[in-house]
Protein backbone atom coordinates (compact mmCIF):
# COMPACT_ATOMS: atom_id res chain seq x y z
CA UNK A 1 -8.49 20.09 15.62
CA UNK A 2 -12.05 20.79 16.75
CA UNK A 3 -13.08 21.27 20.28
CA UNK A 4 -16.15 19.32 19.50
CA UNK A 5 -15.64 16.35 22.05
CA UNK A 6 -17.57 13.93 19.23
CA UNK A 7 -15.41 13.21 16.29
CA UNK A 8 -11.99 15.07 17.67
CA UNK A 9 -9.60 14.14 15.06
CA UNK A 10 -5.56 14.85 15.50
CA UNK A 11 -3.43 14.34 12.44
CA UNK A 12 0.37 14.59 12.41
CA UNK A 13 3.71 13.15 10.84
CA UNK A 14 4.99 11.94 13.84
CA UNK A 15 2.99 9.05 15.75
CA UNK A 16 2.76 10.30 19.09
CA UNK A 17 -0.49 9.92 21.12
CA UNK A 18 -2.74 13.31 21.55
CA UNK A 19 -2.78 13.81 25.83
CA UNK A 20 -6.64 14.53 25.70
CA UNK A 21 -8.76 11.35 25.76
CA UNK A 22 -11.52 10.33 22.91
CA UNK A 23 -9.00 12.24 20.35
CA UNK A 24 -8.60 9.93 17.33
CA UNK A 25 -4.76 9.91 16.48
CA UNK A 26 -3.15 9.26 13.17
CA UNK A 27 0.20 9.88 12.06
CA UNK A 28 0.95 9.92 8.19
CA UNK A 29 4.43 9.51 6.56
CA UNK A 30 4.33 11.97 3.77
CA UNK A 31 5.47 9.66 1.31
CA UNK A 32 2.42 8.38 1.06
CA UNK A 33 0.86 11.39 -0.87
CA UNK A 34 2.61 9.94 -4.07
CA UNK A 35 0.09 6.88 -3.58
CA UNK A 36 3.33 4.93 -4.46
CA UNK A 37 4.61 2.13 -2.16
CA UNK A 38 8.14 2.91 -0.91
CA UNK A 39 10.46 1.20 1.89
CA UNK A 40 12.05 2.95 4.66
CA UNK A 41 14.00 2.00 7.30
CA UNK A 42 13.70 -1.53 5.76
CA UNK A 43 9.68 -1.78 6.06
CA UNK A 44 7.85 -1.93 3.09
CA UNK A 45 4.72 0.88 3.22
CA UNK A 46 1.88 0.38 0.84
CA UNK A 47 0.34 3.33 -1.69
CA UNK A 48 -1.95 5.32 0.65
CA UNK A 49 -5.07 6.26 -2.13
CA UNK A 50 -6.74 8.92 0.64
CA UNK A 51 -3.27 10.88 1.00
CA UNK A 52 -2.60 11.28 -2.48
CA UNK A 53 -6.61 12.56 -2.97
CA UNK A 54 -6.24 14.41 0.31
CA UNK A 55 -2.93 15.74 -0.74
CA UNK A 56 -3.94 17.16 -3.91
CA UNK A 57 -7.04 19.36 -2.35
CA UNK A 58 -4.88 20.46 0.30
CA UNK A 59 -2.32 21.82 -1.92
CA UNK A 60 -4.56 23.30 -4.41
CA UNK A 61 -5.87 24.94 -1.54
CA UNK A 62 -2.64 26.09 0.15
CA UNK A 63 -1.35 27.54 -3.90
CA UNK A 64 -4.81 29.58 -4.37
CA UNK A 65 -4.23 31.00 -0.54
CA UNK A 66 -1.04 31.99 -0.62
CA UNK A 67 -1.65 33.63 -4.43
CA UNK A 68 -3.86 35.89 -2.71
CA UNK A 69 -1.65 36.63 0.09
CA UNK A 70 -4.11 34.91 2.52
CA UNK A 71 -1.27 32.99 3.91
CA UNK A 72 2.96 34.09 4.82
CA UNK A 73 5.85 32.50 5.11
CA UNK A 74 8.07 33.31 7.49
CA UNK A 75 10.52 35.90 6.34
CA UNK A 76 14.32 34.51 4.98
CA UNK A 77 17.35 35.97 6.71
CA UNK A 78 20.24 35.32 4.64
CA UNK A 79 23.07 34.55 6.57
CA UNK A 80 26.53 35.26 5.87
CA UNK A 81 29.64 33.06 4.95
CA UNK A 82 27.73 29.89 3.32
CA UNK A 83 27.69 26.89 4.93
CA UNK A 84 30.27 27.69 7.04
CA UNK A 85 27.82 30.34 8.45
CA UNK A 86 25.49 28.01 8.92
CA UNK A 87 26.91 25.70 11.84
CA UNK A 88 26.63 29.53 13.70
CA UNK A 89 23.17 29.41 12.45
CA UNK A 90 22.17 25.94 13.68
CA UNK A 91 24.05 27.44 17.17
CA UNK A 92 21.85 30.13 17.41
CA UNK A 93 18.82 27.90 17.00
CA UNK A 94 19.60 25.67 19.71
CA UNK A 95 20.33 28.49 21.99
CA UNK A 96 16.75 29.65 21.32
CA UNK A 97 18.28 33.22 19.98
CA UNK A 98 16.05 32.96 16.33
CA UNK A 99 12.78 32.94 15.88
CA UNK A 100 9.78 33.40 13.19
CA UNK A 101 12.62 33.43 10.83
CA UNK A 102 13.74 31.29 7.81
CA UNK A 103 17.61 31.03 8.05
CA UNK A 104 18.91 30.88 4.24
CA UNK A 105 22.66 30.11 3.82
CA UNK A 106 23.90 29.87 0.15
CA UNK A 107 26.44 27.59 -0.35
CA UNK A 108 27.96 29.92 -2.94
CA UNK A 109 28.87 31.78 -0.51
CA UNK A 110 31.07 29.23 1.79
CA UNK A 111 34.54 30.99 1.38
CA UNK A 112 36.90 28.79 -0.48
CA UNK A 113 39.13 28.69 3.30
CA UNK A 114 36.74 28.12 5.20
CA UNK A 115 37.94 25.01 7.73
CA UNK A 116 34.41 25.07 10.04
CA UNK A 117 33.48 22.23 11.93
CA UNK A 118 30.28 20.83 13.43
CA UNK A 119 30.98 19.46 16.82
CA UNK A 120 29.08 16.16 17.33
C-alpha cells in the first residue's frame, strides 16, 4: 500500500474494510487466479481474467526472487510425534509461545498408539 493519499489501493483475501478513509478496498478469493468459475459455499463465482494475468506476473516474480535468495521463508521446526504432536503444536500457537517459525509435523511419524485428542 502506498502512502500516496491519491490512488491508495488495499488488496486482501479477506473482505474487510481498510480503517483509513479514500483507501480503495478489494478482497480476492484466490480461486479466481485459475480464471475458472467455481462455487463455494453454494454461490456460483465467475472466471476472474485480471487474477489469472495478475497471478502469473506475481508468481514469476516471487520464483525469480526467491532463486536468488532475495526473499525467505520462515524456517521449519519439525516437531516430534506426528500428528499427535501436532495438537501440542496448534497449543503452543494459541498460547502465543511460537513465532517466525513454520511448524512441520510428519504424519509418518504419529506413533502407531498414539490416542491424542483435539478438544473442541
Amino acid at each position: 500500500m502506498s502512502s500516496d493519499p491519491s490512488g491508495a489501493r488495499y488488496g486482501s483475501i479477506l473482505g474487510v474494510k481498510f480503517p483509513r478513509e479514500g483507501v480503495e478496498t478489494k478482497a480476492t478469493f484466490m480461486y479466481t487466479i485459475f480464471n475458472e468459475p467455481f462455487t463455494k459455499g453454494g454461490k456460483e463465482f465467475p472466471a476472474v481474467p485480471e487474477d489469472f494475468e495478475f497471478a502469473k506476473k506475481f508468481f514469476g516474480i516471487t520464483e525469480k526472487l526467491l532463486a536468488e535468495g532475495k526473499l525467505k521463508t520462515h524456517p521449519e521446526q519439525v516437531g516430534p510425534d506426528g500428528l499427535a504432536g501436532a495438537l501440542q503444536g496448534m497449543e503452543d500457537m494459541k498460547n502465543d509461545t511460537v513465532s517466525g517459525k513454520k511448524l512441520v509435523y510428519r504424519a509418518s511419524d504419529t506413533p502407531s498408539d498414539s490416542t491424542a485428542e483435539a478438544k473442541l
